[in-house]
Protein backbone atom coordinates (compact mmCIF):
# COMPACT_ATOMS: atom_id res chain seq x y z
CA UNK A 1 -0.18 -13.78 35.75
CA UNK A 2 3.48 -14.59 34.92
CA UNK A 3 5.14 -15.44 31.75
CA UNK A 4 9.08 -17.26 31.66
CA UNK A 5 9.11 -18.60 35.14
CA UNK A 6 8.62 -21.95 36.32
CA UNK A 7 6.71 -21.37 39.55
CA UNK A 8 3.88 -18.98 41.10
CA UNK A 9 7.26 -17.30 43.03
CA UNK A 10 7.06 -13.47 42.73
CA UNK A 11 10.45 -12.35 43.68
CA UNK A 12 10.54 -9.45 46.19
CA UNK A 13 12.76 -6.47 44.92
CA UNK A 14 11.42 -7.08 40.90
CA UNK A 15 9.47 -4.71 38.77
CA UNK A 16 7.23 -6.25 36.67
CA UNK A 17 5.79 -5.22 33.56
CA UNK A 18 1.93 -6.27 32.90
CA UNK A 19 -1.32 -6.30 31.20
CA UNK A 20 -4.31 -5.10 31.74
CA UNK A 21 -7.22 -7.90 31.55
CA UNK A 22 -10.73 -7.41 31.46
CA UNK A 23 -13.88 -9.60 31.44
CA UNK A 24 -15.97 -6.90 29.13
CA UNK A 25 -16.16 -7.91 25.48
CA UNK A 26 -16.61 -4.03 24.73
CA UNK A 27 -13.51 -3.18 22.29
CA UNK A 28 -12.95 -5.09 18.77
CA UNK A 29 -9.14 -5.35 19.69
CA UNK A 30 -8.81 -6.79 23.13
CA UNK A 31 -7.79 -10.44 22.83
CA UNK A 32 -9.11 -12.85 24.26
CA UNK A 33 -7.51 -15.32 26.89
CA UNK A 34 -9.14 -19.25 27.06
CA UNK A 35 -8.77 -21.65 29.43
CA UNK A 36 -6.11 -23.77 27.03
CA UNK A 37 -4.08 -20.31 27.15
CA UNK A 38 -2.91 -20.99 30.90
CA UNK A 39 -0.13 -23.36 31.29
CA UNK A 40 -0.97 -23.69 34.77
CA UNK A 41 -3.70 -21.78 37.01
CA UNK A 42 -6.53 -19.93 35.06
CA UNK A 43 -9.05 -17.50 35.87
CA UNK A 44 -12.86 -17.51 37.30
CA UNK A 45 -14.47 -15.51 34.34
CA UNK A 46 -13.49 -15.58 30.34
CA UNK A 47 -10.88 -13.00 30.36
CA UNK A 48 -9.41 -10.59 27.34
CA UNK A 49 -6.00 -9.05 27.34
CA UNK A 50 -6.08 -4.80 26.78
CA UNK A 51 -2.78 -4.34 24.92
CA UNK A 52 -3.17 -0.69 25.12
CA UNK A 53 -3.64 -0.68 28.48
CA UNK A 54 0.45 -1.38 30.07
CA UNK A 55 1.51 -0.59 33.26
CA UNK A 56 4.77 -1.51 35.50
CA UNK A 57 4.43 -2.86 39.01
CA UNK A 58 6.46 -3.30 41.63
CA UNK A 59 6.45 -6.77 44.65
CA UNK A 60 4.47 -4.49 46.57
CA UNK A 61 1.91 -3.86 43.73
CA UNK A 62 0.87 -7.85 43.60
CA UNK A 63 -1.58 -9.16 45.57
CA UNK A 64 -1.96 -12.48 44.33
CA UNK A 65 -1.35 -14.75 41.95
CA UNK A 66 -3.40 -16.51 39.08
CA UNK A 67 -1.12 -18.16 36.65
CA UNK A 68 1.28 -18.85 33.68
CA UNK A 69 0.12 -17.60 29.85
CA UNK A 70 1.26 -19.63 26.67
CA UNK A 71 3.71 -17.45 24.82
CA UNK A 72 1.23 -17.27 22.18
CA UNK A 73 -1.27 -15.23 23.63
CA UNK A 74 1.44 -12.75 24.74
CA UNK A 75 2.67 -12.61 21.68
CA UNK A 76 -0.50 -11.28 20.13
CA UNK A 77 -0.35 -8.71 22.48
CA UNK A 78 3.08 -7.62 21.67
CA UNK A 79 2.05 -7.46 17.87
CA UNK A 80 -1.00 -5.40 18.47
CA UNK A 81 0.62 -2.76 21.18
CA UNK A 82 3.51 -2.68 18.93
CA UNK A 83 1.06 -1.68 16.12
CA UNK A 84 -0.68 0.96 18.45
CA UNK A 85 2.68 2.86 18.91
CA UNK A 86 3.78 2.81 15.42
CA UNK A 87 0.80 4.29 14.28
């Protein structure tokens, strides 16, 4: 999923920085991700963000492509991932 761009383009030669998303309602503070969330594309199952769980990717690391994310969404995981490292 992308955030800031205006298309599904994922420029070769980037490095990305993402989310880990999960479908298991298992942890108290994953967040979760609805259908209204997506400003375009979605995904098949109800979805929850990890904000503990960051990693960076690079073009060759993406194999496809499933949408844009309101910035509101994201920003809830910045808040709580900021909180993790400050504690």
């Amino acid at each position: 999923m992308s955030e800031g761009t205006k298309t599904n383009e994922i420029r070769d030669g980037e490095q990305y920085i993402a989310v880990t998303l999960t479908t298991r309602t298992w942890h108290d503070e994953t967040i979760p991700l609805s259908e209204d969330d997506f400003i375009d594309g979605g995904l098949p199952k109800r979805s929850f963000f990890v904000p503990w769980g960051v990693v960076s990717l690079s073009h060759g690391d993406i194999l496809d492509w499933f949408g844009r994310v309101e910035h509101a969404p994201l920003d809830q995981v910045v808040d709580r991932l900021t909180g993790y490292l400050r504690e």
